[in-house]
Protein backbone atom coordinates (compact mmCIF):
# COMPACT_ATOMS: atom_id res chain seq x y z
CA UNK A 1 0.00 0.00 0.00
CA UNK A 2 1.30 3.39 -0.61
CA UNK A 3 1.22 6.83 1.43
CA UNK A 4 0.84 9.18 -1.78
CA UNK A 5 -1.66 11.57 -0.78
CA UNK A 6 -4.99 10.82 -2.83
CA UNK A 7 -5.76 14.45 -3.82
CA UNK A 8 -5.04 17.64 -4.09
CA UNK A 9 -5.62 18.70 -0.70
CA UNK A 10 -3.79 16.25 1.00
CA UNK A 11 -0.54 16.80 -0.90
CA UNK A 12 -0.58 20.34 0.26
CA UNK A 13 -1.42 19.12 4.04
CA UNK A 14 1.88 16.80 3.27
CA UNK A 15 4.33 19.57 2.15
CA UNK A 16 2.92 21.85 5.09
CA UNK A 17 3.72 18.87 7.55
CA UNK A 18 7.45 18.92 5.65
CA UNK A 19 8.20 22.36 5.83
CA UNK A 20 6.99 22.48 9.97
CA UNK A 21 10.24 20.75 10.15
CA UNK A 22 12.73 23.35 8.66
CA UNK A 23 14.56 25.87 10.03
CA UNK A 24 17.08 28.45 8.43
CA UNK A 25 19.43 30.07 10.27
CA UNK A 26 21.09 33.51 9.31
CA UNK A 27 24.04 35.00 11.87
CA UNK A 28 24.73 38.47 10.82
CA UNK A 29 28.28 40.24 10.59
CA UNK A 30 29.56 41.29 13.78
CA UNK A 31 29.60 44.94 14.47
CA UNK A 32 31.77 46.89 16.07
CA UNK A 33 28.75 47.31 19.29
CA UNK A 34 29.53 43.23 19.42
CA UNK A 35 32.75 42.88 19.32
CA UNK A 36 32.36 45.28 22.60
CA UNK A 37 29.68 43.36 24.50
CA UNK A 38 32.43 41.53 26.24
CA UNK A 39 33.81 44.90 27.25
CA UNK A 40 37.56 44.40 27.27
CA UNK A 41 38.36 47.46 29.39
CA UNK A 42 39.09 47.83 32.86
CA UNK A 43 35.51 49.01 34.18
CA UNK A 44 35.88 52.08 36.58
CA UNK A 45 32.80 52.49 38.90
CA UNK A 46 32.48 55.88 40.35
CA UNK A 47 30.58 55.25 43.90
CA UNK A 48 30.88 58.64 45.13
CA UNK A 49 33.87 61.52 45.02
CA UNK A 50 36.48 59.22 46.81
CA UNK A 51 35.35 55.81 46.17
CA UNK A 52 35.87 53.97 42.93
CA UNK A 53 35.37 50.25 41.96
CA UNK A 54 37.92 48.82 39.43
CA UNK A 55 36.53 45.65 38.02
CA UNK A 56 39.82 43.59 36.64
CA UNK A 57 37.86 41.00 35.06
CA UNK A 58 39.14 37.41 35.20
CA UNK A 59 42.72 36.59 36.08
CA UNK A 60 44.73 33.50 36.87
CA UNK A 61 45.50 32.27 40.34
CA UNK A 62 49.15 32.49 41.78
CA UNK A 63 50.18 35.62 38.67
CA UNK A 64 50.72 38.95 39.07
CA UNK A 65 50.13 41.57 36.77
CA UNK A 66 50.56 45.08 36.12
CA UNK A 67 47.07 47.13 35.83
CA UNK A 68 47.33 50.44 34.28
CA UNK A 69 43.76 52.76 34.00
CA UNK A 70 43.06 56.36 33.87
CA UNK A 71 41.50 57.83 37.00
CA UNK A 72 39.05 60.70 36.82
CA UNK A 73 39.78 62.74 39.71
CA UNK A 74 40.66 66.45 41.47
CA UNK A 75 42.92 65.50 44.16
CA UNK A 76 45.98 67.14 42.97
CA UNK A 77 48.95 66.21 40.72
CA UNK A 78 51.28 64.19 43.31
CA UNK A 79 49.61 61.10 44.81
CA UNK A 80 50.93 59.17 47.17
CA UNK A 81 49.98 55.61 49.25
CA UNK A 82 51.49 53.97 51.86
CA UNK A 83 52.98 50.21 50.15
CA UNK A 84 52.40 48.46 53.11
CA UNK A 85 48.58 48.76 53.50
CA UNK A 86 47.74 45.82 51.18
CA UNK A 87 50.29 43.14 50.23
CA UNK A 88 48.46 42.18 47.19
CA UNK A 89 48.31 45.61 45.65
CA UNK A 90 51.08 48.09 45.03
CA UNK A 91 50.84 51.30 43.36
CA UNK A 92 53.71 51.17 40.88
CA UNK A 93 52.84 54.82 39.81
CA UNK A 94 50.74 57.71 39.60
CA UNK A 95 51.39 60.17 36.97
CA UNK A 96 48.77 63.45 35.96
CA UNK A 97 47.22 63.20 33.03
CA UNK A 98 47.92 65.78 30.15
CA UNK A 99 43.90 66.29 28.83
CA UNK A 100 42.84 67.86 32.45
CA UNK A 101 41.80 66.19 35.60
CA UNK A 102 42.73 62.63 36.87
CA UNK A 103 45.42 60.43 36.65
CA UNK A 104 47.03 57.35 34.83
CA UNK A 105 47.35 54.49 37.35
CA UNK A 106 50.21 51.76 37.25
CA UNK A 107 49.67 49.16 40.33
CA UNK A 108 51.03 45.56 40.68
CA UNK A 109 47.77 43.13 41.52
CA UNK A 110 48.73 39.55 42.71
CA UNK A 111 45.90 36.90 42.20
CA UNK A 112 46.56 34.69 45.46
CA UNK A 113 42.95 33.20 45.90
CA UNK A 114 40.48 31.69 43.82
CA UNK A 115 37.41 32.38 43.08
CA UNK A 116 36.38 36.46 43.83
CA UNK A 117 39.49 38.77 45.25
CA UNK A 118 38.52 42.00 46.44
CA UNK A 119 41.21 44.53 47.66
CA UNK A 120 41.52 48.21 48.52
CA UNK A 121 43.67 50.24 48.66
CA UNK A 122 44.03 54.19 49.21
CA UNK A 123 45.44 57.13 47.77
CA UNK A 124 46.41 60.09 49.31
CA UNK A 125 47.35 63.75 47.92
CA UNK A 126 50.77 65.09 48.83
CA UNK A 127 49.16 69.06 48.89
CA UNK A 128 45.91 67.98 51.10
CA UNK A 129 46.61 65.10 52.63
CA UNK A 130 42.42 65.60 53.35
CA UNK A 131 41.86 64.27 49.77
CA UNK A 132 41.92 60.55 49.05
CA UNK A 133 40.55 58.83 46.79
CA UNK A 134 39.63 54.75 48.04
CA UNK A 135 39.82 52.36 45.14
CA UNK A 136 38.22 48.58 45.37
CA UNK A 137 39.54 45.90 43.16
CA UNK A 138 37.52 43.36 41.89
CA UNK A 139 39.25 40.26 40.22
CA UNK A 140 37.68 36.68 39.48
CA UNK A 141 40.49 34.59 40.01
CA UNK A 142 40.36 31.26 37.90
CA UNK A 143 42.39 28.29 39.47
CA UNK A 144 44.98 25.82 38.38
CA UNK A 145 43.12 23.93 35.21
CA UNK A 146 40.31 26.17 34.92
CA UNK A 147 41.33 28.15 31.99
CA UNK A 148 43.84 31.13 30.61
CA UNK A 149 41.47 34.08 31.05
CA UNK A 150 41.43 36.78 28.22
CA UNK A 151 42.99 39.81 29.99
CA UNK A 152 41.24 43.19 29.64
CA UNK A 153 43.29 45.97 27.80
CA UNK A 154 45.92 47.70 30.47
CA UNK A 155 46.29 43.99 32.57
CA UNK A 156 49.53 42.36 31.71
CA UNK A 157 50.86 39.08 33.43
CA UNK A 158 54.59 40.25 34.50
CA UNK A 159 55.55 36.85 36.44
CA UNK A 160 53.91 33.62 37.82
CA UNK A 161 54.42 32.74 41.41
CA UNK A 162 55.93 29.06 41.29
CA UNK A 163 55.57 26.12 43.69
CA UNK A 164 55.93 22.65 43.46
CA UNK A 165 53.49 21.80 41.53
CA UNK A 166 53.52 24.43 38.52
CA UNK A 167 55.02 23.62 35.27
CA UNK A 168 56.29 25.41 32.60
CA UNK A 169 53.96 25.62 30.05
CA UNK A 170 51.96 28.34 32.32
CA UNK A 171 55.26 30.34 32.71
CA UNK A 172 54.90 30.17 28.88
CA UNK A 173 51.34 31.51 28.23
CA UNK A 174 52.41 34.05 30.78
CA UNK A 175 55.11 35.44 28.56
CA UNK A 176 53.09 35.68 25.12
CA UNK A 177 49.63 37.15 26.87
């Protein structure tokens, strides 16, 4: 026995049953708005006048890297902070910047948890030591095996802290990211 439709009307109810089943696809050239969805800067969070967030994005567990950002701010030209408030963040340098207020920030993060690091730390202006400006780091640290994370732009790995059970290969990826 066959399963031809008899008339007419049943071979259109058959290709309408087909065609239920297809699906097309299109994926349309990235733009330049989705290429940024992952954001690949540094995020700077203003909470109030001395408060900022700095969200560092993901980073490896047991590296250190340099961070570098601008900081919008009207403290004064010289900063300074003491080095021994936080041992997991050192402020390299702190230079003016040329367009107006604020400051380019060069600081030394080391990722020595897993899982979310927050730190702090504070600076302080040499002409009113009044005016400081409090900024929070925010790193997801990924552990041994869980993935190289794509740094944001101004985060460069500048040495891996080795132990026993390390190997080279990560001292490697360190070097070309």
């Amino acid at each position: 026995m066959s399963s031809m439709p008899k008339n007419a009307e049943d071979n259109d109810h058959a290709s309408h049953s087909q065609q239920q089943h297809l699906h097309a696809h299109f994926q349309l050239p990235a733009s330049e708005d989705d290429l940024n969805a992952h954001d690949s800067k540094i995020l700077l969070e203003p909470i109030d006048d001395e408060k900022f967030n700095v969200r560092l994005g993901f980073l490896q567990y047991k590296h250190v890297y340099e961070v570098r950002f601008n900081l919008p701010d009207d403290v004064g030209d010289e900063l300074t902070s003491d080095p021994l408030q936080n041992l997991n963040v050192k402020i390299e340098s702190t230079e003016p910047l040329k367009e107006g207020k604020g400051h380019t920030i060069v600081l030394t993060f080391r990722a020595v948890k897993e899982k979310i690091m927050q730190e702090s730390i504070t600076l302080q202006s040499k002409s009113d030591p009044r005016k400081v400006i409090l900024l929070v780091l925010h790193a997801r640290v990924l552990g041994k095996g869980k993935g190289t994370p794509s740094l944001k732009k101004g985060i460069h790995c500048v040495r891996i802290e080795w132990d026993e059970e390390s190997d080279a290969s990560d001292c490697f990826k360190c070097i070309l990211s």
